[in-house]
N, C-alpha and C. Protein backbone atom coordinates (compact mmCIF):
# COMPACT_ATOMS: atom_id res chain seq x y z
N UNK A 1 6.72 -21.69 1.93
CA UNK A 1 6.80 -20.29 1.52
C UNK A 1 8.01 -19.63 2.15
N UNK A 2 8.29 -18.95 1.79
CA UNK A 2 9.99 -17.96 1.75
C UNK A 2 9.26 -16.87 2.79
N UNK A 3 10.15 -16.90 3.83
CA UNK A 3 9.74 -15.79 4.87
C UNK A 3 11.28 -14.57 4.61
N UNK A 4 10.81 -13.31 4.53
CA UNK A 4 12.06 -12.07 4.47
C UNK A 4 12.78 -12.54 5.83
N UNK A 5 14.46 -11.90 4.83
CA UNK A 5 15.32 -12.05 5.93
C UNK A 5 14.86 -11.01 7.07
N UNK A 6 16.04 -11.46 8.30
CA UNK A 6 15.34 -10.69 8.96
C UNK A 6 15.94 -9.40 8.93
N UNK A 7 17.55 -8.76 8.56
CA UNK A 7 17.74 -7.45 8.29
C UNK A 7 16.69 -7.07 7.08
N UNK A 8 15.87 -7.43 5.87
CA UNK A 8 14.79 -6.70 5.35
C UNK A 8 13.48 -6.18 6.33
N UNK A 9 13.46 -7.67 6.95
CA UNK A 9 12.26 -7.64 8.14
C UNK A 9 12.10 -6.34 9.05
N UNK A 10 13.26 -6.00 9.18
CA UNK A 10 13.71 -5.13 10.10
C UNK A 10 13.49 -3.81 9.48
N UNK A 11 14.01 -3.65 8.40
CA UNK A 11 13.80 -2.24 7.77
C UNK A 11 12.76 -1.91 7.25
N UNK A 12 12.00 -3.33 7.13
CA UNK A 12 10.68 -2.79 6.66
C UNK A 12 9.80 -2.06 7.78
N UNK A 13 9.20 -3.19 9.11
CA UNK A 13 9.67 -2.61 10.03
C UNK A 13 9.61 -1.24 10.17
N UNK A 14 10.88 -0.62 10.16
CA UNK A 14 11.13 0.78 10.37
C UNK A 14 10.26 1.72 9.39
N UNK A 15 10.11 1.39 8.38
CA UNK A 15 9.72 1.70 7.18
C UNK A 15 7.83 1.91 7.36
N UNK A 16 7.40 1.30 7.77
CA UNK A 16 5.81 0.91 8.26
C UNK A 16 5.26 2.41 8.43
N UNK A 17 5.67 3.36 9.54
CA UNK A 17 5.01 4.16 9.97
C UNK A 17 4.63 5.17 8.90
N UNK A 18 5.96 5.53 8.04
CA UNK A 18 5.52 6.41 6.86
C UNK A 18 5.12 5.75 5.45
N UNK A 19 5.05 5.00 5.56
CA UNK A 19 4.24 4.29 4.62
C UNK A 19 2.87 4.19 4.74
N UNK A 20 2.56 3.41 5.97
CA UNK A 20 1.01 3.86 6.42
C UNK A 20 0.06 5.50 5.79
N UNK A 21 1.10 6.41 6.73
CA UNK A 21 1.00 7.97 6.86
C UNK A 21 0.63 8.12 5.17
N UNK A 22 1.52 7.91 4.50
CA UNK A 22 1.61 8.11 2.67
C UNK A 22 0.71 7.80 2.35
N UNK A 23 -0.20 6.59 2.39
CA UNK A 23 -1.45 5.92 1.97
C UNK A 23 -2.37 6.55 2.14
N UNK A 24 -2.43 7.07 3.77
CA UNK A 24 -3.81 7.87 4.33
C UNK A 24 -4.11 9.11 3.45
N UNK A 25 -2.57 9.82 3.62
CA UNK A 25 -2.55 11.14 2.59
C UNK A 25 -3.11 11.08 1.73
N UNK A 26 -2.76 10.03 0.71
CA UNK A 26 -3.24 9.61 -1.11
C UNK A 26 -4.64 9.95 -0.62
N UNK A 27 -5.15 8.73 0.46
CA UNK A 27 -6.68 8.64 0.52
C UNK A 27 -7.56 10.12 0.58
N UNK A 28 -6.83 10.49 1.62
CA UNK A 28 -7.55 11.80 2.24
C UNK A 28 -7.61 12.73 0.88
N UNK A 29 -6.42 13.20 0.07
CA UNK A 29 -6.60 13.75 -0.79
C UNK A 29 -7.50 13.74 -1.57
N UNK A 30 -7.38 12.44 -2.35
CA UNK A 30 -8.83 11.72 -3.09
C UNK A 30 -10.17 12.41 -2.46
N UNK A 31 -10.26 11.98 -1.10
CA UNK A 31 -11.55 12.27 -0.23
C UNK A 31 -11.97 13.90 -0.40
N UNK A 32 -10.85 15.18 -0.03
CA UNK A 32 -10.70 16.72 -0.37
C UNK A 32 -11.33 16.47 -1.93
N UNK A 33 -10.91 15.61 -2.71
CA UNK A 33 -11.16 16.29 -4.02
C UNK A 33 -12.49 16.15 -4.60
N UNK A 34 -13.05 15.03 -4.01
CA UNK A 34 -14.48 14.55 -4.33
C UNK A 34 -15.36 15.55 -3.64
N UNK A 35 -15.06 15.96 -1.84
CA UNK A 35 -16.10 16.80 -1.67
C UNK A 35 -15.96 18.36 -2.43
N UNK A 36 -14.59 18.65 -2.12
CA UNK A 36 -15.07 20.05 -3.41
C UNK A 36 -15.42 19.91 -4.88
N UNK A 37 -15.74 19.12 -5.60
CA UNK A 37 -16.23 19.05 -6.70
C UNK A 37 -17.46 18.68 -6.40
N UNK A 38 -18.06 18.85 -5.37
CA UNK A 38 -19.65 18.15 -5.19
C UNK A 38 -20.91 18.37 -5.89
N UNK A 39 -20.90 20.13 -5.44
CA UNK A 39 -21.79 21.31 -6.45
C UNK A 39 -23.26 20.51 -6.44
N UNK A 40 -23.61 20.69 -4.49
CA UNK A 40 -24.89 20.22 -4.33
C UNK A 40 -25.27 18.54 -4.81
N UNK A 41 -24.93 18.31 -5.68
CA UNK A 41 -24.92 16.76 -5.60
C UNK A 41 -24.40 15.97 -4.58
N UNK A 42 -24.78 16.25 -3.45
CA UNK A 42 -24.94 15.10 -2.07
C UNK A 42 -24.97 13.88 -2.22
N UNK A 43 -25.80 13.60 -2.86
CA UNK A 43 -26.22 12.16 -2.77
C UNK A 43 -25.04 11.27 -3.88
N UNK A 44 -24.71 11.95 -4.28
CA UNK A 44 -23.73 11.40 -5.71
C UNK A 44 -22.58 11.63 -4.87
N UNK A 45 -21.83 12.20 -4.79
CA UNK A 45 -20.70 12.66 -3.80
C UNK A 45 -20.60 11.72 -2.67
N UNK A 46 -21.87 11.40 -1.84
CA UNK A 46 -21.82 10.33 -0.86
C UNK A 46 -20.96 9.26 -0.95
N UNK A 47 -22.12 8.87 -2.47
CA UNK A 47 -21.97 7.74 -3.44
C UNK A 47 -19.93 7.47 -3.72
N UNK A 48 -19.74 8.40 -4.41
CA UNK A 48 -18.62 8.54 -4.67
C UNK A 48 -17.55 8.52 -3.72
N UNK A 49 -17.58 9.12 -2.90
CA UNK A 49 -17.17 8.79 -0.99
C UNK A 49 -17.14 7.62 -0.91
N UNK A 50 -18.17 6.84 -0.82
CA UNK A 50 -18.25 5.11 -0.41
C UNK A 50 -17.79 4.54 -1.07
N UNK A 51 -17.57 4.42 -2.58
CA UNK A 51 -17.06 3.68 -2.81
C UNK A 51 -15.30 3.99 -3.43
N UNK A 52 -14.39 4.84 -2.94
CA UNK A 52 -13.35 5.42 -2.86
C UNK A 52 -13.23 4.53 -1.64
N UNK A 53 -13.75 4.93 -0.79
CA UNK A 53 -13.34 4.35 0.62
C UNK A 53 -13.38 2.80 0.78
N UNK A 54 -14.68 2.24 0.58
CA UNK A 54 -14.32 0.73 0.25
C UNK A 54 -13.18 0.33 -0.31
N UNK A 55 -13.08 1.12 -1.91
CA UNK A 55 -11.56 0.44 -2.54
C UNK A 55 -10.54 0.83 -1.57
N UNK A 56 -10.14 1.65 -1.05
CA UNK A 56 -9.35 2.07 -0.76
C UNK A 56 -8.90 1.31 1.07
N UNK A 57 -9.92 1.11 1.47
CA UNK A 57 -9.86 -0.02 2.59
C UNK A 57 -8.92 -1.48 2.05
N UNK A 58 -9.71 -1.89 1.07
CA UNK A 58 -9.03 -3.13 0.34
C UNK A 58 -8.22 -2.98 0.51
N UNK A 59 -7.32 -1.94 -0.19
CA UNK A 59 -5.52 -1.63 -0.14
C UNK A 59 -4.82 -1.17 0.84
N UNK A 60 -5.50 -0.88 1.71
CA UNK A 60 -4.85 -0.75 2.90
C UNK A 60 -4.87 -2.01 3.10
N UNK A 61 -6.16 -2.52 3.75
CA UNK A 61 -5.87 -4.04 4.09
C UNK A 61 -4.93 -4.82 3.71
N UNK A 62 -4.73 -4.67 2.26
CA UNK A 62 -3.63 -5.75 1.71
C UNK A 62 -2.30 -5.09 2.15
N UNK A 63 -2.19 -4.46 2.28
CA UNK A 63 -0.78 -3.48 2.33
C UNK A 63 0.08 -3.55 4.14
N UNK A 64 -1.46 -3.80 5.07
CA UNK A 64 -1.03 -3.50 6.59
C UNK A 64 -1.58 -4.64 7.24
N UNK A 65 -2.75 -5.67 7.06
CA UNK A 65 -3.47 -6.21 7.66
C UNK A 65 -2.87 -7.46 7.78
N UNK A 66 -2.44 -8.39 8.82
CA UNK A 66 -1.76 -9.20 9.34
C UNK A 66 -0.37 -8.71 8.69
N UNK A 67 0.10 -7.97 9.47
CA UNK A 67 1.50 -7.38 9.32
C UNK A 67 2.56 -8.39 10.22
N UNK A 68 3.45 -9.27 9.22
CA UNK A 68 4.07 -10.16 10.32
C UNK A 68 4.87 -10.76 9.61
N UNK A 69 6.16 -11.16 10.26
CA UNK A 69 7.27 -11.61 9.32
C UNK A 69 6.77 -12.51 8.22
N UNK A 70 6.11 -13.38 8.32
CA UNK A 70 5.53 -14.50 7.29
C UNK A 70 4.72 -14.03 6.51
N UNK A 71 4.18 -13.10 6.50
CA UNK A 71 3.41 -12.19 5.43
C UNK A 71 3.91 -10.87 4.55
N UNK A 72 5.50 -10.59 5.01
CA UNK A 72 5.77 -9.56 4.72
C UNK A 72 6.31 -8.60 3.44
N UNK A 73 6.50 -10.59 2.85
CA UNK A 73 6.91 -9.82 0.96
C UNK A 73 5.74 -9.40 0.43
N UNK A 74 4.59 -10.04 1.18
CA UNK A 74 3.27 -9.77 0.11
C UNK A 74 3.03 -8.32 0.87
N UNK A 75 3.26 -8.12 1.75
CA UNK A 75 2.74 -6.65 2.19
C UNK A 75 3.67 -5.54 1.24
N UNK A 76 4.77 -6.16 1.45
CA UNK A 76 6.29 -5.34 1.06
C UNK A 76 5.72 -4.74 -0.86
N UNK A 77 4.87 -6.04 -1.49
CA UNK A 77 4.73 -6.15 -2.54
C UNK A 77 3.52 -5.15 -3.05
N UNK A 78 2.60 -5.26 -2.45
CA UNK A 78 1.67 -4.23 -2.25
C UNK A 78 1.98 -3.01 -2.02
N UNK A 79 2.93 -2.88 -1.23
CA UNK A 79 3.52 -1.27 -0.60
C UNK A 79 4.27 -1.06 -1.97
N UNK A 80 4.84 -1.49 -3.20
CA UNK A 80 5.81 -1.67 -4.13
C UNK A 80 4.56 -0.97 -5.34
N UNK A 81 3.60 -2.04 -5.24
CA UNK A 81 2.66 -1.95 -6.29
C UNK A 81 1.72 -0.57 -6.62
N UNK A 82 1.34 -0.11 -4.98
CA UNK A 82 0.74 0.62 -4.85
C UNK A 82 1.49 2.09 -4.91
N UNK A 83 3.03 2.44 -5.76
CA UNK A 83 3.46 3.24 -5.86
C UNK A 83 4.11 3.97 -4.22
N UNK A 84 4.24 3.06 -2.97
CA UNK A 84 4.00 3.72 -1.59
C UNK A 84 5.64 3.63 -1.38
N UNK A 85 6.36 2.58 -1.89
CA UNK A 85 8.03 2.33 -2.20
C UNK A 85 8.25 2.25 -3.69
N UNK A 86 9.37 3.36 -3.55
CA UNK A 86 10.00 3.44 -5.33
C UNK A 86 10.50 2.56 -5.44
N UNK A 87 11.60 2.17 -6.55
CA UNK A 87 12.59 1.39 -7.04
C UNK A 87 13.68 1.80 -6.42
N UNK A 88 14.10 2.89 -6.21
CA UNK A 88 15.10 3.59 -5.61
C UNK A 88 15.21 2.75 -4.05
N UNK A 89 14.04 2.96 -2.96
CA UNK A 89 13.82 2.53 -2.10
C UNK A 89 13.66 0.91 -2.33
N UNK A 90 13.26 0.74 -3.12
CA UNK A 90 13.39 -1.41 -2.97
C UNK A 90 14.59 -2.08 -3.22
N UNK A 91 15.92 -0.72 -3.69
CA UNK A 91 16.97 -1.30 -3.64
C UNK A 91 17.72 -1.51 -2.75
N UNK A 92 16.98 -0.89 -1.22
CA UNK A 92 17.56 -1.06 0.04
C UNK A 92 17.43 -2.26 0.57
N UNK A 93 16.92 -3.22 -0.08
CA UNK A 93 16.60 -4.69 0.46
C UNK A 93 17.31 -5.92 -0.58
N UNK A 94 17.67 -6.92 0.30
CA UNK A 94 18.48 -7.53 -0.33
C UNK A 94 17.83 -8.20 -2.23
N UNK A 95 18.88 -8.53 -2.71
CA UNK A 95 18.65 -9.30 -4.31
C UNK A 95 17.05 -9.98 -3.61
N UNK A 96 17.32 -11.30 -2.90
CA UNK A 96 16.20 -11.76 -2.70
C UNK A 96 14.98 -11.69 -2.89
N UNK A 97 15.08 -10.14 -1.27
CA UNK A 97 13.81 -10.05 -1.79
C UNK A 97 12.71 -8.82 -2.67
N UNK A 98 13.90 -8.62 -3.57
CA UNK A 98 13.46 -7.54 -4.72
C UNK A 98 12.64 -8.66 -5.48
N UNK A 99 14.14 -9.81 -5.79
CA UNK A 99 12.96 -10.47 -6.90
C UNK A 99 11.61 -11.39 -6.87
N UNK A 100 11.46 -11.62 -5.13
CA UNK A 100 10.29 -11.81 -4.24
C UNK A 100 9.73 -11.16 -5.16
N UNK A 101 9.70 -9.74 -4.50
CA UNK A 101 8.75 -8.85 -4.62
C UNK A 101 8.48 -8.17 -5.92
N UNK A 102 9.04 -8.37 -6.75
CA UNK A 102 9.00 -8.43 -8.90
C UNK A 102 7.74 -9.38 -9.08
N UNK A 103 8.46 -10.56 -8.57
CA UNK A 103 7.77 -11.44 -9.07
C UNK A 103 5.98 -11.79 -8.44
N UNK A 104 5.84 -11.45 -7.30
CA UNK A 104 4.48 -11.47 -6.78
C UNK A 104 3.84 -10.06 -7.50
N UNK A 105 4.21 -9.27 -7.70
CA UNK A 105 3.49 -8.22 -8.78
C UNK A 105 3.62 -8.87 -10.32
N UNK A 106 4.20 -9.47 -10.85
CA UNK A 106 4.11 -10.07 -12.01
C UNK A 106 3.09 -10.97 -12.04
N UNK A 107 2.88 -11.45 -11.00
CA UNK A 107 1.31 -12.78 -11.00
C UNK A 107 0.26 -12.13 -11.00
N UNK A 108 0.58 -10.73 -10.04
CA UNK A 108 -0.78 -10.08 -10.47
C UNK A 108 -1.19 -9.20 -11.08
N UNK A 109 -0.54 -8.94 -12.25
CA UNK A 109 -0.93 -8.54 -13.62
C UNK A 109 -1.95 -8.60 -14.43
């Protein structure tokens, strides 16, 4: 398997903290919007809570969880997929590993 160079490695790297931050936001928002639309339905709203949050664990997970040079196009790819890096921003990384990271979102289509 193809490990990122290490100037991508590096910027990704740098890149991590507000990316994280961006995700939580999305989440949290989601989370604001479910409890004000509740209108006494508790138990549904809960409902709806849990399972926002489960999915939304998943993608974090995939996105941060064993964060490490040898894992990092697939994180990089996830962070790509999940709208968290534009196109604009994936052009800061070399040819390589753009088309890495094209192509592991193309498999999972």
């Amino acid at each position: 398997m193809r490990t990122i160079p290490e100037k991508d490695w590096k910027h990704m790297r740098s890149m991590k903290p507000r990316v994280l931050n961006d995700a939580c936001a999305r989440i949290l928002a989601d989370v604001e919007a479910i409890v004000q639309k509740r209108d006494g339905r508790n138990h549904e709203t809960y409902l709806r809570l849990w399972g926002l949050l489960k999915r939304k664990d998943a993608e974090i997970a995939s996105m941060f969880d064993d964060f490490k040079r040898s894992t990092a196009l697939f994180n990089l790819a996830a962070w790509y997929r999940y709208g968290l890096v534009s196109k604009s921003e994936l052009t800061s990384f070399t040819e390589e590993t753009q088309s890495v990271v094209k192509a592991i979102n193309e498999t999972l289509r």
